[in-house]
N, C-alpha and C. Protein backbone atom coordinates (compact mmCIF):
# COMPACT_ATOMS: atom_id res chain seq x y z
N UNK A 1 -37.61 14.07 52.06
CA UNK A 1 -36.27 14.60 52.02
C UNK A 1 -36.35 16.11 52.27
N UNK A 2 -35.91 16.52 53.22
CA UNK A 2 -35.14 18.17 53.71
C UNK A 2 -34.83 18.74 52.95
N UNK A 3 -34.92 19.85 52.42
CA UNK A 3 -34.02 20.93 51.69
C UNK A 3 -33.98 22.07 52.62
N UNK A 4 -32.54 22.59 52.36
CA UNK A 4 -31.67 23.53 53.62
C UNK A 4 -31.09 24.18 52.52
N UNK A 5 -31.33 26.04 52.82
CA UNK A 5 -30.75 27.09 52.43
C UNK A 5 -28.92 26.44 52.62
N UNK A 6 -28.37 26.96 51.52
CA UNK A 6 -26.75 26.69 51.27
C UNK A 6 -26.00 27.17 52.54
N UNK A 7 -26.72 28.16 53.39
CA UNK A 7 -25.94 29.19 53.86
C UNK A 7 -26.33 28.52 55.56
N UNK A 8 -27.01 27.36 55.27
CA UNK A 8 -27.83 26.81 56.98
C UNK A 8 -26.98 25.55 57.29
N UNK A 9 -27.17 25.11 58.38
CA UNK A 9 -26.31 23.90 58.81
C UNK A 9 -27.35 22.82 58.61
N UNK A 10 -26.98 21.54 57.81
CA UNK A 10 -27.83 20.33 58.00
C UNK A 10 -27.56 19.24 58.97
N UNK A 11 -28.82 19.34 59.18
CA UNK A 11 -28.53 17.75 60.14
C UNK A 11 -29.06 16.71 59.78
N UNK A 12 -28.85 15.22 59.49
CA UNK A 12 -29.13 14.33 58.60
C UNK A 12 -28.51 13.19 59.09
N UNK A 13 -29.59 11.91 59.32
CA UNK A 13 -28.77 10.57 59.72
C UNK A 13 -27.89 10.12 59.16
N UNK A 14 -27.42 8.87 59.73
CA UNK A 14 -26.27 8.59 58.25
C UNK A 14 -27.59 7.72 57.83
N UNK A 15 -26.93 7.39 56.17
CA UNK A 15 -28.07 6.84 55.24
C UNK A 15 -29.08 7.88 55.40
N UNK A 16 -29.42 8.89 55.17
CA UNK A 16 -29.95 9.68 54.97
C UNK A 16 -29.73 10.83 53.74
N UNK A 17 -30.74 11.59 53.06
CA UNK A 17 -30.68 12.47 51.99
C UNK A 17 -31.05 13.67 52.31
N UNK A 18 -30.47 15.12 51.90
CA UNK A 18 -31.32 16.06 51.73
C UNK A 18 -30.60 16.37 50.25
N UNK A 19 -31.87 17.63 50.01
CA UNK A 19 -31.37 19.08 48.88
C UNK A 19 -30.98 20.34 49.28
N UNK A 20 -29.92 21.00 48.73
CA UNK A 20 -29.52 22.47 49.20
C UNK A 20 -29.94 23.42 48.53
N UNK A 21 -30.90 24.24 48.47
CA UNK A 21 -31.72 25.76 47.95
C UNK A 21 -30.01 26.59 47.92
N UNK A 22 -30.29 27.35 46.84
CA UNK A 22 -29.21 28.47 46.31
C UNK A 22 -30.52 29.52 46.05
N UNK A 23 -30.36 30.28 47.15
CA UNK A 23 -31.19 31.86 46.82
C UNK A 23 -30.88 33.18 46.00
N UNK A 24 -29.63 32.78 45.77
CA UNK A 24 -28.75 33.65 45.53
C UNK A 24 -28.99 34.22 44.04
N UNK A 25 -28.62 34.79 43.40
CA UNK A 25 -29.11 35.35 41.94
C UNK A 25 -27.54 35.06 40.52
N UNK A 26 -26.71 34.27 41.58
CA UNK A 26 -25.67 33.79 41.26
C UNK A 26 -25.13 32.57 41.81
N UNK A 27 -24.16 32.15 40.66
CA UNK A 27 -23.86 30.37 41.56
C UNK A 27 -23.74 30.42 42.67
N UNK A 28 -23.62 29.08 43.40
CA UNK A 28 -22.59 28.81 44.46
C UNK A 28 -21.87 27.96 44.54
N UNK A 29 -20.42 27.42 44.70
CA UNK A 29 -19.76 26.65 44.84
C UNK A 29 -20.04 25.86 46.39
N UNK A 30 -19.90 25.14 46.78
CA UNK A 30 -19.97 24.64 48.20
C UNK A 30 -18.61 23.31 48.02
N UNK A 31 -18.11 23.36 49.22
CA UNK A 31 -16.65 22.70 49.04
C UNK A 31 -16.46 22.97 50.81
N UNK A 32 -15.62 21.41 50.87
CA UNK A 32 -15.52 20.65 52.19
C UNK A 32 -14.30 21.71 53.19
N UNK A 33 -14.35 22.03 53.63
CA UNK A 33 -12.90 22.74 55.45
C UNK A 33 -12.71 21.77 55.54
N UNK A 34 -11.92 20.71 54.72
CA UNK A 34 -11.10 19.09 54.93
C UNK A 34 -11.79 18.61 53.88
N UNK A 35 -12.23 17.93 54.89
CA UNK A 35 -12.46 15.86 53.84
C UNK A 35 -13.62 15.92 54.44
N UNK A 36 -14.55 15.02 53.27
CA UNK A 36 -16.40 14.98 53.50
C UNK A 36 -16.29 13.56 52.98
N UNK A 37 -17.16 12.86 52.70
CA UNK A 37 -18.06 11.94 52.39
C UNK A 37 -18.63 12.02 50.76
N UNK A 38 -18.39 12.63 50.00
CA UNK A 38 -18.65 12.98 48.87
C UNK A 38 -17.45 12.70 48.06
N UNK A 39 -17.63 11.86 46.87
CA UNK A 39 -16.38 11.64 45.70
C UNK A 39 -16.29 12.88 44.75
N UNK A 40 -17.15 14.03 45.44
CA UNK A 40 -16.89 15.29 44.22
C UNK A 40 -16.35 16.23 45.37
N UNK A 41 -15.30 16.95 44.99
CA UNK A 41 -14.28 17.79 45.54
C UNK A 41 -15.08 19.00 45.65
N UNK A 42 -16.32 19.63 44.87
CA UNK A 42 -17.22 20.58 45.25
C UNK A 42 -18.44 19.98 44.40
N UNK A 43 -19.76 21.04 44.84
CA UNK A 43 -20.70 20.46 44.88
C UNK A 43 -21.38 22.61 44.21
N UNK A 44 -21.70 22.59 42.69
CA UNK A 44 -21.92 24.02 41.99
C UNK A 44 -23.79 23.95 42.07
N UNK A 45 -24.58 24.82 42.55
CA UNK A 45 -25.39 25.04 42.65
C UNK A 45 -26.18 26.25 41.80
N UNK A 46 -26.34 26.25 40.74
CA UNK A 46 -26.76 27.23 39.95
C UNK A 46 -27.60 28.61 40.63
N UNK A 47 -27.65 29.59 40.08
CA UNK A 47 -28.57 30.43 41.16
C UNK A 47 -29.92 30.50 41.30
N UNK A 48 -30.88 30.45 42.09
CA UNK A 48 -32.22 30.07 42.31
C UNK A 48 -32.78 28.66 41.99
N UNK A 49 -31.36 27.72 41.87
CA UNK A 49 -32.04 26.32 42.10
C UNK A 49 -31.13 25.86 42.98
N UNK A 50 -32.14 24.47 43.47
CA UNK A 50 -31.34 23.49 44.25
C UNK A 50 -30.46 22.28 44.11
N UNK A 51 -30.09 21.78 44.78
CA UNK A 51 -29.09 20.54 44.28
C UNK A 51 -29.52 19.41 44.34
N UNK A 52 -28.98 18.33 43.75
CA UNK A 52 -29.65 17.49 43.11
C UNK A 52 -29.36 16.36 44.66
N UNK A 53 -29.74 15.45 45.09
CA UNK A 53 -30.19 15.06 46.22
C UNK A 53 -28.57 14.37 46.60
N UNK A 54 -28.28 14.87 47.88
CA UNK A 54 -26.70 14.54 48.05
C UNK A 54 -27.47 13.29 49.46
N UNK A 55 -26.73 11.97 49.39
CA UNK A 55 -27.27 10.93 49.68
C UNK A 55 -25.67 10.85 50.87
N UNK A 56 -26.25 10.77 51.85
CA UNK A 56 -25.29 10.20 53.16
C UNK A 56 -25.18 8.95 53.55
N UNK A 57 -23.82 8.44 53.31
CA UNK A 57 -23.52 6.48 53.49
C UNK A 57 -23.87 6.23 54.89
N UNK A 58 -24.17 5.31 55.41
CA UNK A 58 -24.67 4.60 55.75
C UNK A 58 -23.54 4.61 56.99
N UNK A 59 -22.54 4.66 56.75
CA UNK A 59 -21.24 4.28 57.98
C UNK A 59 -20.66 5.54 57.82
N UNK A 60 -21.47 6.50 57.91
CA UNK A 60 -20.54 8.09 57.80
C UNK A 60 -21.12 8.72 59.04
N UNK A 61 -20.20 9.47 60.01
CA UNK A 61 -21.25 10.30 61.35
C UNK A 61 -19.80 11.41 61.02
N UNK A 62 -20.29 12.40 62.01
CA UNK A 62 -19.58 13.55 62.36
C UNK A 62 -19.80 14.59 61.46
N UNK A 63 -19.29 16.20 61.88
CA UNK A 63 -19.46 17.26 61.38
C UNK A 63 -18.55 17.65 60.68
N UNK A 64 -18.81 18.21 59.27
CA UNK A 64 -18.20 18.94 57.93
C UNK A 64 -18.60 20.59 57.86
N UNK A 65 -17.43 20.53 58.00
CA UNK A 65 -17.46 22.49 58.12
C UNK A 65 -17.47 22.70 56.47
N UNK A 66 -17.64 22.98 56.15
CA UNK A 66 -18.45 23.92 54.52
C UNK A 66 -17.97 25.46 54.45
N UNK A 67 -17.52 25.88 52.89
CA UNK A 67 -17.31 26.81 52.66
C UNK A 67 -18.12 27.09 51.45
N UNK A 68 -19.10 28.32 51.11
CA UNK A 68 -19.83 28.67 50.30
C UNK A 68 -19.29 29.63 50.08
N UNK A 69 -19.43 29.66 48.23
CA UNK A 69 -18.24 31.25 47.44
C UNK A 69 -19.11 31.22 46.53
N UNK A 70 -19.23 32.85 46.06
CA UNK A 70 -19.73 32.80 44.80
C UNK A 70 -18.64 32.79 43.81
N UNK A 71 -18.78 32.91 42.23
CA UNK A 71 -17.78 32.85 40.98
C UNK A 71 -16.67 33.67 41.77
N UNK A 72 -16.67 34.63 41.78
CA UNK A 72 -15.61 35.59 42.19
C UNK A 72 -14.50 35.51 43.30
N UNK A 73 -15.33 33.99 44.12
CA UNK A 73 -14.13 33.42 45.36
C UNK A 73 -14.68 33.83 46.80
N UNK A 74 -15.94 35.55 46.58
CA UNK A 74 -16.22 35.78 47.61
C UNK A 74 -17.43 35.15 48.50
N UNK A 75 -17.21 35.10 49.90
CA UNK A 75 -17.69 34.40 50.66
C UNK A 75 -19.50 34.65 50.18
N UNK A 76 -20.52 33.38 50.44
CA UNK A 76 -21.61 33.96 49.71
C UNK A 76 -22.57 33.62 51.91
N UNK A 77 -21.98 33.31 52.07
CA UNK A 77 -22.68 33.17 53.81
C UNK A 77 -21.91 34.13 54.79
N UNK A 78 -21.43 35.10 54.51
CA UNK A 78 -20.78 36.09 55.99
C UNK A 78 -21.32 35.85 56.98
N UNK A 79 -20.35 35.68 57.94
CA UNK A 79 -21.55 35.77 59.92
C UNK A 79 -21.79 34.26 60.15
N UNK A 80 -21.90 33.30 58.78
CA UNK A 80 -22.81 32.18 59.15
C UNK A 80 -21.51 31.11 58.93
N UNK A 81 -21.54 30.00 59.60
CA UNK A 81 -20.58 28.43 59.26
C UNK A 81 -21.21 27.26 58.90
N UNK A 82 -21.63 27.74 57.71
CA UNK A 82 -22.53 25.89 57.46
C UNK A 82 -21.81 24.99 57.32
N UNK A 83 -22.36 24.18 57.48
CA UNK A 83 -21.56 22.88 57.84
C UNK A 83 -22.84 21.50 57.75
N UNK A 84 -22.26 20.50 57.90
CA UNK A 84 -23.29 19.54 57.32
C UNK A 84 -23.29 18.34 58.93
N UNK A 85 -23.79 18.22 59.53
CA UNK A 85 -23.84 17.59 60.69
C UNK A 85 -24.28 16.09 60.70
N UNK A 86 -24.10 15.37 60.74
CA UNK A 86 -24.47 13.61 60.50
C UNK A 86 -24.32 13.02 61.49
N UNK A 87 -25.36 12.71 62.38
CA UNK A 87 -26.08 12.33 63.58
C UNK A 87 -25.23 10.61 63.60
N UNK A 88 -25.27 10.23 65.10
CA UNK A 88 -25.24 8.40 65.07
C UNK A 88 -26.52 8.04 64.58
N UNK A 89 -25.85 6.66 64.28
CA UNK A 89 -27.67 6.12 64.41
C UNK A 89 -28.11 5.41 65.40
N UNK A 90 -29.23 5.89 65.61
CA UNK A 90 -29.88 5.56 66.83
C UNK A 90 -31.07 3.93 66.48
């Protein structure tokens, strides 16, 4: 299983898993630009750990634009658009 900085774009089959690294010295919230694949409305990443293994269904494809904030609301990725990318299956 992959682990990808909060602030990087993943790419991941469907039925597939990774973990997200928080470098940061403070939380991070991470939360969907729409609708994701996830039954949790955000996804809190403590600071200098990672998240606990976010598991991709099986009949899920297409790209999720992602917004990363720290406590305060402010953006914690400037410059960058992560987003979570979910390949066909081949």
């Amino acid at each position: 299983m992959a682990t990808f900085n909060v602030c990087d774009t993943v790419t991941v089959p469907p039925g597939g898993s990774f973990t997200w690294r928080n470098p940061f010295t403070q939380p991070v919230t991470i939360t969907p630009e729409g609708t994701w694949f996830l039954p949790e409305s955000s996804i809190i990443i403590p600071a200098g750990a990672s998240s606990v293994p976010v598991s991709i269904p099986a009949t899920v494809s297409g790209t999720y634009n992602l917004s990363v904030t720290f406590p305060n609301g402010a953006n914690a990725c400037p410059g960058k658009h992560p987003k979570i990318i979910v390949g066909s299956a081949k």
